[in-house]
Protein backbone atom coordinates (compact mmCIF):
# COMPACT_ATOMS: atom_id res chain seq x y z
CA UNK A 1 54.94 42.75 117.78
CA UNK A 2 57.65 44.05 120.03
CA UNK A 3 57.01 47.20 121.76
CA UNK A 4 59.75 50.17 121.95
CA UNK A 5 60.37 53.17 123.32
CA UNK A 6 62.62 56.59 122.72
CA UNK A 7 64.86 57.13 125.24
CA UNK A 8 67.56 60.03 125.21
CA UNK A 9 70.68 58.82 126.83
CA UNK A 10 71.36 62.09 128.70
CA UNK A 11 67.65 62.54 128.91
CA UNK A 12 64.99 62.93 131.88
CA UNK A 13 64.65 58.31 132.14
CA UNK A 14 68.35 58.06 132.16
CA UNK A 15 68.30 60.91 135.04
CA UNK A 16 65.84 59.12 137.21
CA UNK A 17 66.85 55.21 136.66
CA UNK A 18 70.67 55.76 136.05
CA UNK A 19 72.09 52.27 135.80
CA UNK A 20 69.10 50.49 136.09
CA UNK A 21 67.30 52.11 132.92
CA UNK A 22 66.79 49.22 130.60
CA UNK A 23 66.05 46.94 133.89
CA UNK A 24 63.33 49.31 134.28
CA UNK A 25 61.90 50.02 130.54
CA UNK A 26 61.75 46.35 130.71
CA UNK A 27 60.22 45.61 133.90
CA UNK A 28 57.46 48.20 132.42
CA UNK A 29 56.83 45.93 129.39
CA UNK A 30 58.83 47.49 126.97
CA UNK A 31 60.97 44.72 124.57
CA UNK A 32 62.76 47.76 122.45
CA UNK A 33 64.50 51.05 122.18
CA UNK A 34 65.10 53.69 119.97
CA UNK A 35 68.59 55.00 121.22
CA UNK A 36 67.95 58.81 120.29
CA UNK A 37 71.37 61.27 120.32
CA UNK A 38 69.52 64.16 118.48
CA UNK A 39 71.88 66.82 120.70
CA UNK A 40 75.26 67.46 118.92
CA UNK A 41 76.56 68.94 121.70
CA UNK A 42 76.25 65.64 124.20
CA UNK A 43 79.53 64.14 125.96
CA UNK A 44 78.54 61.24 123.65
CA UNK A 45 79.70 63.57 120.29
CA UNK A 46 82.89 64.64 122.21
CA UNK A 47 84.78 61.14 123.73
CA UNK A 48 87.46 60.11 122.17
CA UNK A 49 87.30 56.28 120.45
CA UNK A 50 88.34 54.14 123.38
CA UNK A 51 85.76 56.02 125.26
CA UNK A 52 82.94 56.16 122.49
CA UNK A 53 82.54 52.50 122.18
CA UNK A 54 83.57 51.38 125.67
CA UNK A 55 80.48 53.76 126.28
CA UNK A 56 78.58 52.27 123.66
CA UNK A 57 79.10 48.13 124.17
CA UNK A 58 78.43 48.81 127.89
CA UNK A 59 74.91 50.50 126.79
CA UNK A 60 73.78 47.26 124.67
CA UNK A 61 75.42 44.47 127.38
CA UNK A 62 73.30 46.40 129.83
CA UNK A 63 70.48 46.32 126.99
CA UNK A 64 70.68 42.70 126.59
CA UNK A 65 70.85 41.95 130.48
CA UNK A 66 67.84 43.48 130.67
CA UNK A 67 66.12 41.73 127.62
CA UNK A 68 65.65 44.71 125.38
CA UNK A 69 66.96 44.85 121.88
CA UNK A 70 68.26 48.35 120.56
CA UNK A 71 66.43 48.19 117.47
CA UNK A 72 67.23 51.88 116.07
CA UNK A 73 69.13 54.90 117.13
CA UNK A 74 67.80 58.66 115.49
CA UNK A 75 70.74 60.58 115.16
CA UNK A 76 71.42 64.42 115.16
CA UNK A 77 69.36 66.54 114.20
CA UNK A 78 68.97 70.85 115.13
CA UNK A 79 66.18 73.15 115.38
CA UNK A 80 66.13 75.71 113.97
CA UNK A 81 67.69 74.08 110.46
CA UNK A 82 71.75 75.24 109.98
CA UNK A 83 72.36 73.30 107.19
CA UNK A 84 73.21 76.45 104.83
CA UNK A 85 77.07 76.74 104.40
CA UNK A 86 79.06 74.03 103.64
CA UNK A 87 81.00 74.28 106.87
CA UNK A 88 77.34 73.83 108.63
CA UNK A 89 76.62 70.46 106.23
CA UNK A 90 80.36 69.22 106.93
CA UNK A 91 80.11 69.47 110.53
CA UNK A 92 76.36 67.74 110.64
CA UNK A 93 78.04 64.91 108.24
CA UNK A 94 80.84 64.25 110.84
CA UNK A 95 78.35 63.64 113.94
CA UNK A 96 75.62 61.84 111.77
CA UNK A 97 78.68 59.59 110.83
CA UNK A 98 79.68 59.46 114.34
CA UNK A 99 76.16 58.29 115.42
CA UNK A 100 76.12 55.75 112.22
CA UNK A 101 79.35 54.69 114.22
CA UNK A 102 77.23 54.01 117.58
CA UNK A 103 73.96 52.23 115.99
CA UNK A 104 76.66 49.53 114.77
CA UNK A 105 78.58 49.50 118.15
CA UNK A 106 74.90 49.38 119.70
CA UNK A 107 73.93 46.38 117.18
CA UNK A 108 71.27 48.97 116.09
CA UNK A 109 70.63 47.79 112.29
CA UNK A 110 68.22 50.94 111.61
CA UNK A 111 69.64 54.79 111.94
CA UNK A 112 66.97 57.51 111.37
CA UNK A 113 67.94 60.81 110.26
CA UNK A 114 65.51 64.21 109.28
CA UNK A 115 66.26 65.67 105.45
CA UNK A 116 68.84 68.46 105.93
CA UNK A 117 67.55 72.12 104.78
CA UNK A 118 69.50 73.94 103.39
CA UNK A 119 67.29 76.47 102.06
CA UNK A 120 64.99 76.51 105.58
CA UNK A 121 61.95 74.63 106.68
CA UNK A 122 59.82 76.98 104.14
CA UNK A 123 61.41 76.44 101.02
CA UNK A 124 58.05 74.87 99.57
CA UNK A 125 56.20 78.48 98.33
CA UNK A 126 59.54 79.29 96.69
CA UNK A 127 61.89 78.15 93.78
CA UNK A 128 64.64 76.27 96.19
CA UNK A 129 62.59 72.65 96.36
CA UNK A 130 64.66 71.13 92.86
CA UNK A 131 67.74 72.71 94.88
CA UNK A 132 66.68 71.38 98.42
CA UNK A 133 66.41 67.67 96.65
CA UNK A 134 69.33 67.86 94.99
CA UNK A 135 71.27 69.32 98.05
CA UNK A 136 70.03 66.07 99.87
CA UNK A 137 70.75 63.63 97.17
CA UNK A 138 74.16 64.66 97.19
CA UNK A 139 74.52 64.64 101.46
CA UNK A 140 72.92 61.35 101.74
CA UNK A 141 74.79 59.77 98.78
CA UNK A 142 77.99 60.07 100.82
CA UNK A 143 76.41 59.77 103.83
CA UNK A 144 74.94 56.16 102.50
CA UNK A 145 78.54 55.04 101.33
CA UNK A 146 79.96 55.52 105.11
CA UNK A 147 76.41 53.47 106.45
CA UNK A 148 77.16 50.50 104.14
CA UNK A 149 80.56 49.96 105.86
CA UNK A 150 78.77 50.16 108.70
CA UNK A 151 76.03 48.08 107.62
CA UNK A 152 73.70 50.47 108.80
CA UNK A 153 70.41 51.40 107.19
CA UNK A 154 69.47 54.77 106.98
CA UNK A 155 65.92 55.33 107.75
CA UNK A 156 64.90 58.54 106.53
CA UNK A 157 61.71 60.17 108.24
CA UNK A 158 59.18 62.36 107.22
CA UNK A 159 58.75 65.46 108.84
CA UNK A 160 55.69 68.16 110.84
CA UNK A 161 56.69 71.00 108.02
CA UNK A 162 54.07 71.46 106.31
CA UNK A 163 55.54 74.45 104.45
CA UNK A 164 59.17 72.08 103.43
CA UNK A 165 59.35 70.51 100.54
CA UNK A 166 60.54 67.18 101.72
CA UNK A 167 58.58 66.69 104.99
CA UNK A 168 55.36 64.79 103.19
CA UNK A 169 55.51 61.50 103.52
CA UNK A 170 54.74 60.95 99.62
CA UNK A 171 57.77 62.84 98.85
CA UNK A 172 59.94 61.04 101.51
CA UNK A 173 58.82 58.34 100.27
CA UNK A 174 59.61 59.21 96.37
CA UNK A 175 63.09 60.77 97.58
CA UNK A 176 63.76 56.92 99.22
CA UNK A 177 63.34 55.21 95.66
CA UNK A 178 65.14 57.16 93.99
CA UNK A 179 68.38 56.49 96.41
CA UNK A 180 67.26 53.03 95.51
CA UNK A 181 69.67 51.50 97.68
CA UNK A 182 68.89 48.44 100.24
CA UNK A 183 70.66 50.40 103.30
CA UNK A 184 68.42 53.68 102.14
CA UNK A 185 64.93 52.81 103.68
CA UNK A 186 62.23 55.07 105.57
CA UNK A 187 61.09 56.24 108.96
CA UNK A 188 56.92 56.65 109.04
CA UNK A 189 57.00 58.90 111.56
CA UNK A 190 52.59 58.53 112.28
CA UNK A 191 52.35 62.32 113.97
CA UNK A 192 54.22 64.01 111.59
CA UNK A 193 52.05 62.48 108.28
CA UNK A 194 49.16 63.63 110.45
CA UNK A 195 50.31 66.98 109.57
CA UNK A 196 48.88 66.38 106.23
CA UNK A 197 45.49 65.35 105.84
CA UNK A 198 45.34 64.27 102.79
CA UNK A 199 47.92 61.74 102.47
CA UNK A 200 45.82 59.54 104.71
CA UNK A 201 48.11 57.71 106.98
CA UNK A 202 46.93 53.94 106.61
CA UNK A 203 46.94 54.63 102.34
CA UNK A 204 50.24 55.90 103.33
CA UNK A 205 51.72 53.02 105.39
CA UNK A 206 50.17 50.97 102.30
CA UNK A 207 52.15 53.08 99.24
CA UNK A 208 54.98 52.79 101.39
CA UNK A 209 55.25 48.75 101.56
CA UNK A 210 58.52 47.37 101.94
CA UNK A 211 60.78 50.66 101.97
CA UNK A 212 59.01 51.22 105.67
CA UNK A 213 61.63 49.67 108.47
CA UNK A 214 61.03 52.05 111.71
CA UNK A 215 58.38 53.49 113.16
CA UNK A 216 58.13 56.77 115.25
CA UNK A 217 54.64 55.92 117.05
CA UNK A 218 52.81 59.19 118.51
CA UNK A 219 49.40 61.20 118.41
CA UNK A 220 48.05 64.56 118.00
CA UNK A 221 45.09 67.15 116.64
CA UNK A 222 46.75 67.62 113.47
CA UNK A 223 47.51 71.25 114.00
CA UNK A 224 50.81 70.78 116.91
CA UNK A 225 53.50 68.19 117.49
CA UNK A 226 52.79 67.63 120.58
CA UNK A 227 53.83 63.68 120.39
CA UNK A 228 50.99 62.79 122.37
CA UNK A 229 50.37 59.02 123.50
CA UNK A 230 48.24 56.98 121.09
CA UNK A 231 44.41 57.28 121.09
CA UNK A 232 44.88 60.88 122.44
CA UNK A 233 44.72 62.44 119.27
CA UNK A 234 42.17 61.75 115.72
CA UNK A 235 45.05 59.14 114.58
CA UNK A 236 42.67 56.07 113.01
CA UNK A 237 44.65 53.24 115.04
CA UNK A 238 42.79 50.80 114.08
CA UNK A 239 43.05 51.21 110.04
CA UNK A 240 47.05 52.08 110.60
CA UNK A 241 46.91 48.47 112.01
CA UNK A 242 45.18 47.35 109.26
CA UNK A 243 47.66 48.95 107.10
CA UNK A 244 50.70 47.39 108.80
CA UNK A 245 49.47 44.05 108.62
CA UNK A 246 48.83 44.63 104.93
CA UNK A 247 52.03 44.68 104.04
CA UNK A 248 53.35 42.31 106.75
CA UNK A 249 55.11 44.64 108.94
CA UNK A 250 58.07 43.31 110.76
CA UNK A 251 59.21 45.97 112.59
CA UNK A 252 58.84 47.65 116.12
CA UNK A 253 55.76 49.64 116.94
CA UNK A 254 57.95 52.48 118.37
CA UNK A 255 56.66 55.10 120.69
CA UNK A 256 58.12 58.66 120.20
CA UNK A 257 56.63 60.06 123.15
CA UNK A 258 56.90 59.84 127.07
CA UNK A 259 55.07 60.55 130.55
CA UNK A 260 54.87 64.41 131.64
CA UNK A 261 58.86 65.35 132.71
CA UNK A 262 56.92 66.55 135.58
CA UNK A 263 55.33 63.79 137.19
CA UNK A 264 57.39 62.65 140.51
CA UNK A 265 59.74 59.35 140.52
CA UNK A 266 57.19 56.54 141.24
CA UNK A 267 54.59 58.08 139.09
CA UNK A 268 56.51 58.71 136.22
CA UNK A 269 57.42 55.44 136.22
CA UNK A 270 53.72 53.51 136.83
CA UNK A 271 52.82 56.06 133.72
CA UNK A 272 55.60 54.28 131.40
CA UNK A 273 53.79 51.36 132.66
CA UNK A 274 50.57 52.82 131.58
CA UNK A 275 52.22 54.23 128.15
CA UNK A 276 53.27 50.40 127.55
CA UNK A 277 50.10 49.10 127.98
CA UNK A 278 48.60 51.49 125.87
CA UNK A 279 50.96 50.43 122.78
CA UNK A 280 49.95 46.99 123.35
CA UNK A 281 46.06 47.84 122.95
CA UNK A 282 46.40 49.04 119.91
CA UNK A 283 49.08 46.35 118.56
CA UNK A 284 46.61 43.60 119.40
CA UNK A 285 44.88 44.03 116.12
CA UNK A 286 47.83 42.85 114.40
């Protein structure tokens, strides 16, 4: 099973490695990346075309020097929610589109995207939820039209909100069939399920079968996000392995998470390294 990794272009790795990034995520054992452009306001959102994919096709021919394969890209996404007014959900349509446009220029086949929320992150206690759904099913039925062109698939992920009404996994899940669509697929995203204890994660990974394409691979206590490295947290790795090679699991065991931002140059690096290793630990099961 390949191993991957989030990296944010404009983010802390690209600061520190510059032009030798995916020389180095490689040396450090990594075979994959998740490309993530979650920040609408990056020089990325604002090139013109020439620029945008002269950007882009450099990105994956330095990729594939390096021997890494850009296996998915997780696209825009703002916190808090402003997904309200129609002007908010136009403008978020544009860049997700835009992003759609760089997982294809990236030859990134998967593109993983949070529900929108128009009625907040705590809509679950009140009567928005039918209108939340049906707010979504109408965003990511035109959003799904522009990925197919692309022949992108849209990986939808399930979310840390315990309070919004399409963050469980069991309801991502039932929101993904009933798009019903092969380019409409999910994101497991393992922290965020642990969020709610009672959809146990491996059952989960298991009810989820063949719609599950990308991975988000992290840890915590249940109670923060804190993205913490696997085995740091009450995750059951071993049954989620289990799980995956239950329903034969091609994918990429994907970390979303990173060394501390404040470690130095040449230990942040030998703690990738470390991270890496890690991943492959608990892969070896499968």
């Amino acid at each position: 099973m390949k191993i991957g990794v989030s990296i944010e272009p404009y983010g802390k790795a690209a600061n520190y490695f510059g032009d030798e990034l995916f020389q180095k995520l490689a040396s450090f054992g990594f075979s994959a990346v998740d490309y993530s452009i979650p920040g609408t306001k990056y020089e990325l959102y604002a090139m013109d075309d020439a620029a945008f994919e002269q950007q882009l096709l450099g990105e994956k021919a330095a990729a594939e020097a390096a021997g890494l394969t850009i296996h998915q890209l997780h696209g825009p996404w703002r916190s808090p929610p402003r997904d309200a007014t129609v002007e908010d959900r136009q403008e978020r349509m544009e860049k997700m589109k835009r992003s759609i446009q760089a997982a294809r220029l990236l030859g990134a086949k998967y593109w993983v995207i949070h529900p929108i929320m128009p009625y907040g992150a705590l809509d679950l206690d009140t009567e928005d939820p039918p209108k939340t759904w049906k707010m979504n099913k109408e965003f990511f039925t035109e959003l799904l039209q522009y990925a197919k062109e692309q022949d992108v698939t849209i990986c939808l992920e399930n979310l840390p909100m315990a309070k919004f009404s399409l963050a469980d996994p069991r309801q991502v899940l039932k929101f993904v069939k009933e798009m019903n669509d092969d380019h409409f697929k999910m994101c497991l995203d393992t922290g965020h399920s642990n969020f709610f204890p009672e959809a146990n994660l491996s059952d989960v990974v298991r009810q989820i079968g063949p719609e599950l394409k990308v991975l988000h691979v992290h840890d915590n206590m249940g109670d923060r996000d804190f993205h913490l490295w696997p085995t740091k947290g009450i995750i059951d790795w071993p049954g989620f392995m289990q799980a995956l090679r239950d329903i034969d699991f091609q994918g990429v065991f994907s970390l979303e998470t990173a060394p501390d931002i404040k470690l130095e140059y040449a230990p942040y690096g030998e703690a990738f390294a470390q991270l890496c290793q890690i991943a492959k630990n608990v892969t070896q099961t499968l």
